[in-house]
C-alpha atoms as a PDB file:
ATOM      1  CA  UNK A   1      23.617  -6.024 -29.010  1.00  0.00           C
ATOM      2  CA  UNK A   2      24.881  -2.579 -29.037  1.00  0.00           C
ATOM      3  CA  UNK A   3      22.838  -1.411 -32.024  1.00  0.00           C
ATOM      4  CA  UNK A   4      19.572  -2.192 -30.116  1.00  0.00           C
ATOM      5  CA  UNK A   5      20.684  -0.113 -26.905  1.00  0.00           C
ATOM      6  CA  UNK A   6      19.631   3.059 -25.952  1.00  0.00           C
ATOM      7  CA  UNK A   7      22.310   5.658 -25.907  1.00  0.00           C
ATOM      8  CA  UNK A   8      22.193   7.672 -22.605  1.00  0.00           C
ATOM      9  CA  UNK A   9      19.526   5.271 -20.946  1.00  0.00           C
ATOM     10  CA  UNK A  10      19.935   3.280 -17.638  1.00  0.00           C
ATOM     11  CA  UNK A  11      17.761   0.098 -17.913  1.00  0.00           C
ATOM     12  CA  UNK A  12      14.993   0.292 -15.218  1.00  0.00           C
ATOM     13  CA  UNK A  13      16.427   3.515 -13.419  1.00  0.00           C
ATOM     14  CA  UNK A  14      14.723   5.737 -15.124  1.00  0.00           C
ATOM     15  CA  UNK A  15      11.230   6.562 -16.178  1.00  0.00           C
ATOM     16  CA  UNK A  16      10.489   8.611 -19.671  1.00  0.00           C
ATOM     17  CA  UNK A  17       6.818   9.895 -17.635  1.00  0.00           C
ATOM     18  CA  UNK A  18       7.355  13.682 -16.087  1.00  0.00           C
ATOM     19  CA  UNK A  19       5.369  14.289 -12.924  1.00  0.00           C
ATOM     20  CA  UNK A  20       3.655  17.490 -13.940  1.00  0.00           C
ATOM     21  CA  UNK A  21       0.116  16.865 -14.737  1.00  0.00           C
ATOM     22  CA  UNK A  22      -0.172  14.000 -12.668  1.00  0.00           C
ATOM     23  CA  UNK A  23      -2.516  13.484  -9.884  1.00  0.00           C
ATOM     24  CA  UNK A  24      -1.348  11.784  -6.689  1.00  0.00           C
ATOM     25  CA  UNK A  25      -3.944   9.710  -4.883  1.00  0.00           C
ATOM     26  CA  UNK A  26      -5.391  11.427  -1.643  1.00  0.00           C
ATOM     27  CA  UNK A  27      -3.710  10.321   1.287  1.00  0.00           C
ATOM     28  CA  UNK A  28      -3.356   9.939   5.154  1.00  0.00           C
ATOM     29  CA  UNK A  29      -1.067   9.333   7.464  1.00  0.00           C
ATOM     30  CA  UNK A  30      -1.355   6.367   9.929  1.00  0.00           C
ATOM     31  CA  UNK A  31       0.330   6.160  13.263  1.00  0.00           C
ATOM     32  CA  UNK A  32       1.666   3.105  14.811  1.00  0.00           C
ATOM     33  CA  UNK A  33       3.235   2.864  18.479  1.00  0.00           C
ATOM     34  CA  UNK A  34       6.077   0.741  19.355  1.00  0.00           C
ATOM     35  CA  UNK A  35       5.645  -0.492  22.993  1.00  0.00           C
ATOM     36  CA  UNK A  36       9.285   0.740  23.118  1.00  0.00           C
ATOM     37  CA  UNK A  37       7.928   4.162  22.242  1.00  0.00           C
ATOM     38  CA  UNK A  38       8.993   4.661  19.286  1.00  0.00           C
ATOM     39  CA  UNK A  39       6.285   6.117  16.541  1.00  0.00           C
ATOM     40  CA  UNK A  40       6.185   5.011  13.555  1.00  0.00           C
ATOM     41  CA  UNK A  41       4.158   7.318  10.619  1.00  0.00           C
ATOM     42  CA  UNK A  42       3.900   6.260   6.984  1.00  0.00           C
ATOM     43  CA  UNK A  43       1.359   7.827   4.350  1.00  0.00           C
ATOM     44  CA  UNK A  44      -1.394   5.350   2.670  1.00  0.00           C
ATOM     45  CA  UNK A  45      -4.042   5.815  -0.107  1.00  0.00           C
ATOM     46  CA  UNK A  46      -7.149   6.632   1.816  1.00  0.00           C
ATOM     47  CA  UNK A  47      -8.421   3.652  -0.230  1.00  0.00           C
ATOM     48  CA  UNK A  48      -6.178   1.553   1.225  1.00  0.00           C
ATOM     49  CA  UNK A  49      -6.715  -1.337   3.485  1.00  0.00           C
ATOM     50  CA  UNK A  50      -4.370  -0.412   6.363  1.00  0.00           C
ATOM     51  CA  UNK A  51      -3.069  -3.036   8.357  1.00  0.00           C
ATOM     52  CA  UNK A  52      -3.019  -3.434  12.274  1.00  0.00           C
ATOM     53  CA  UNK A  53       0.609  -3.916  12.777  1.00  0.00           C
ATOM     54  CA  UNK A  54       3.684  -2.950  11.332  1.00  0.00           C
ATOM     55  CA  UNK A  55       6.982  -3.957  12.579  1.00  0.00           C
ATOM     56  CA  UNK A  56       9.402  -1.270  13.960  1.00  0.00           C
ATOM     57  CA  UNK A  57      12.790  -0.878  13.420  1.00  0.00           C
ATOM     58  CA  UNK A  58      13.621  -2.449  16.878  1.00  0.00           C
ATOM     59  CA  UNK A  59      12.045  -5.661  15.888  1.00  0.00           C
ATOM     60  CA  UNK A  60       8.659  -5.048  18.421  1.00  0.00           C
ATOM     61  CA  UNK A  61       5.262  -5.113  16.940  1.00  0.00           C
ATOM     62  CA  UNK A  62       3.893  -1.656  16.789  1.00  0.00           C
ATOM     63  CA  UNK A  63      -0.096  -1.552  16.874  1.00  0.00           C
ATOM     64  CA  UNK A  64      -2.214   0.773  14.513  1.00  0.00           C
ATOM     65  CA  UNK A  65      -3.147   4.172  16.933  1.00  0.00           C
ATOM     66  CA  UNK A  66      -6.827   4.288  17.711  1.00  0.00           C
ATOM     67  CA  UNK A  67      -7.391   1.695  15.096  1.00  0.00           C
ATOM     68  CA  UNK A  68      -9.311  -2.524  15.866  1.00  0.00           C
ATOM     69  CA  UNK A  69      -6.997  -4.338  17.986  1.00  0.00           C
ATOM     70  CA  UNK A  70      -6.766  -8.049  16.804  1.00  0.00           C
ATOM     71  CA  UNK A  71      -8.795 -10.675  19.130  1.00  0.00           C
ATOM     72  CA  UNK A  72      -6.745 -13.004  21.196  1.00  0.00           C
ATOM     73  CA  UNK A  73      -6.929 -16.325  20.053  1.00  0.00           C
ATOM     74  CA  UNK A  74      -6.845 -18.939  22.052  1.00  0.00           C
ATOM     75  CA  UNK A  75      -3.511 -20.468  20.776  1.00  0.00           C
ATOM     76  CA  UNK A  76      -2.181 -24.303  21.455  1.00  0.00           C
ATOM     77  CA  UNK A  77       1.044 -24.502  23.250  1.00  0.00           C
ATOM     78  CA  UNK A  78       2.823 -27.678  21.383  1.00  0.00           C
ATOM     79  CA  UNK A  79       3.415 -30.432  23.341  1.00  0.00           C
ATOM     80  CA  UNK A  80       6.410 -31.677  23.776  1.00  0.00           C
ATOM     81  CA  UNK A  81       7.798 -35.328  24.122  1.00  0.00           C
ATOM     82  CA  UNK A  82       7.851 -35.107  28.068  1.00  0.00           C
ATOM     83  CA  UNK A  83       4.571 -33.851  28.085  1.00  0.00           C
ATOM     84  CA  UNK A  84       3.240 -36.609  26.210  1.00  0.00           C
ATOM     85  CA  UNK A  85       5.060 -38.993  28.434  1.00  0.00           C
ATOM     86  CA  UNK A  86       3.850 -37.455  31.203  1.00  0.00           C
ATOM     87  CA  UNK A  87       0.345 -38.073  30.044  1.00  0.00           C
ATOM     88  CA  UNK A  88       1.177 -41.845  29.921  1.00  0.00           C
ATOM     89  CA  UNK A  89       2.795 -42.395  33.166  1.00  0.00           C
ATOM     90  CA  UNK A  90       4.102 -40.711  36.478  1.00  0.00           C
ATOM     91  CA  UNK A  91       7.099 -39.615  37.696  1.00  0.00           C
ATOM     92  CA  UNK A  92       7.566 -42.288  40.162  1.00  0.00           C
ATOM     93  CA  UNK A  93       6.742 -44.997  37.506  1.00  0.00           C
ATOM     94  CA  UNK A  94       9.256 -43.633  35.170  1.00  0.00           C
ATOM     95  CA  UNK A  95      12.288 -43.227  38.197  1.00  0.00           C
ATOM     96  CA  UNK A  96      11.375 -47.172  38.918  1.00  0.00           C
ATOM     97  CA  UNK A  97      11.324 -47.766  35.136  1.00  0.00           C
ATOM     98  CA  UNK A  98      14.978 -45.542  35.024  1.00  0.00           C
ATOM     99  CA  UNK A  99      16.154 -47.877  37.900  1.00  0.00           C
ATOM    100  CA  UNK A 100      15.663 -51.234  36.502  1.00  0.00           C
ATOM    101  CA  UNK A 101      17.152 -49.949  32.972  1.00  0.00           C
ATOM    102  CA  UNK A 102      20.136 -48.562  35.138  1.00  0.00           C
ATOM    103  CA  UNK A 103      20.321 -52.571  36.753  1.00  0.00           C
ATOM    104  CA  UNK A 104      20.302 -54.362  33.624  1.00  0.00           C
ATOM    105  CA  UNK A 105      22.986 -51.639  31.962  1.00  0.00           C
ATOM    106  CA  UNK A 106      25.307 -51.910  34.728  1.00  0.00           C
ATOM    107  CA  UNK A 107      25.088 -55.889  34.901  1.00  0.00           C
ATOM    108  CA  UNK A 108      25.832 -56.284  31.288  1.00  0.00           C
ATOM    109  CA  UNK A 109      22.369 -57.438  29.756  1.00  0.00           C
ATOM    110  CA  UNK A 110      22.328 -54.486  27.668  1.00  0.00           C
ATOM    111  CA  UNK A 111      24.328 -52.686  25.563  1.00  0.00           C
END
């Protein structure tokens, strides 16, 4: 293996192109505020779709300065087990239901 290495090279580290000559894309700087006012500003390609959000360093959503805001969706709130029982019967019914499990616990039916 050591006759196919490359003396003096680090693999992957280091590139052999030289950056004279080379033209870097045109570029713009977007803005994004943190609602805990921080501001976050990072250079993209003008042809570059930039996105709405980007999260800060604080873990908040910052939003894209003068930029779309997303449309609230509508979003479903999961239902949970109670709320699904609730659906099927009230609270009374299930205290009454509670009671008579309670009876036939305590008298040794169950369990």
């Amino acid at each position: 293996m050591a006759d196919r290495a490359l003396r003096g090279m680090r693999l992957g580290t280091q590139s052999m192109e030289t950056p004279a000559n080379a033209e870097l894309a045109e570029r713009k700087d977007v803005h994004y505020d943190c609602p805990n006012g921080h501001v976050l500003t990072f250079p993209f390609s003008v042809e570059a779709d930039v996105p709405l959000s980007w999260e800060c360093h604080c873990g908040a959503l910052a939003l894209l300065r003068d930029g779309d805001r997303a449309e609230v969706k509508d979003e479903k709130t999961q239902r949970t087990h109670w709320d699904m029982l609730l659906e099927r019967r009230t609270i009374a019914e299930l205290e009454d239901l509670l009671d008579e499990r309670l009876e036939l616990l305590r008298a040794g039916r169950i369990g």
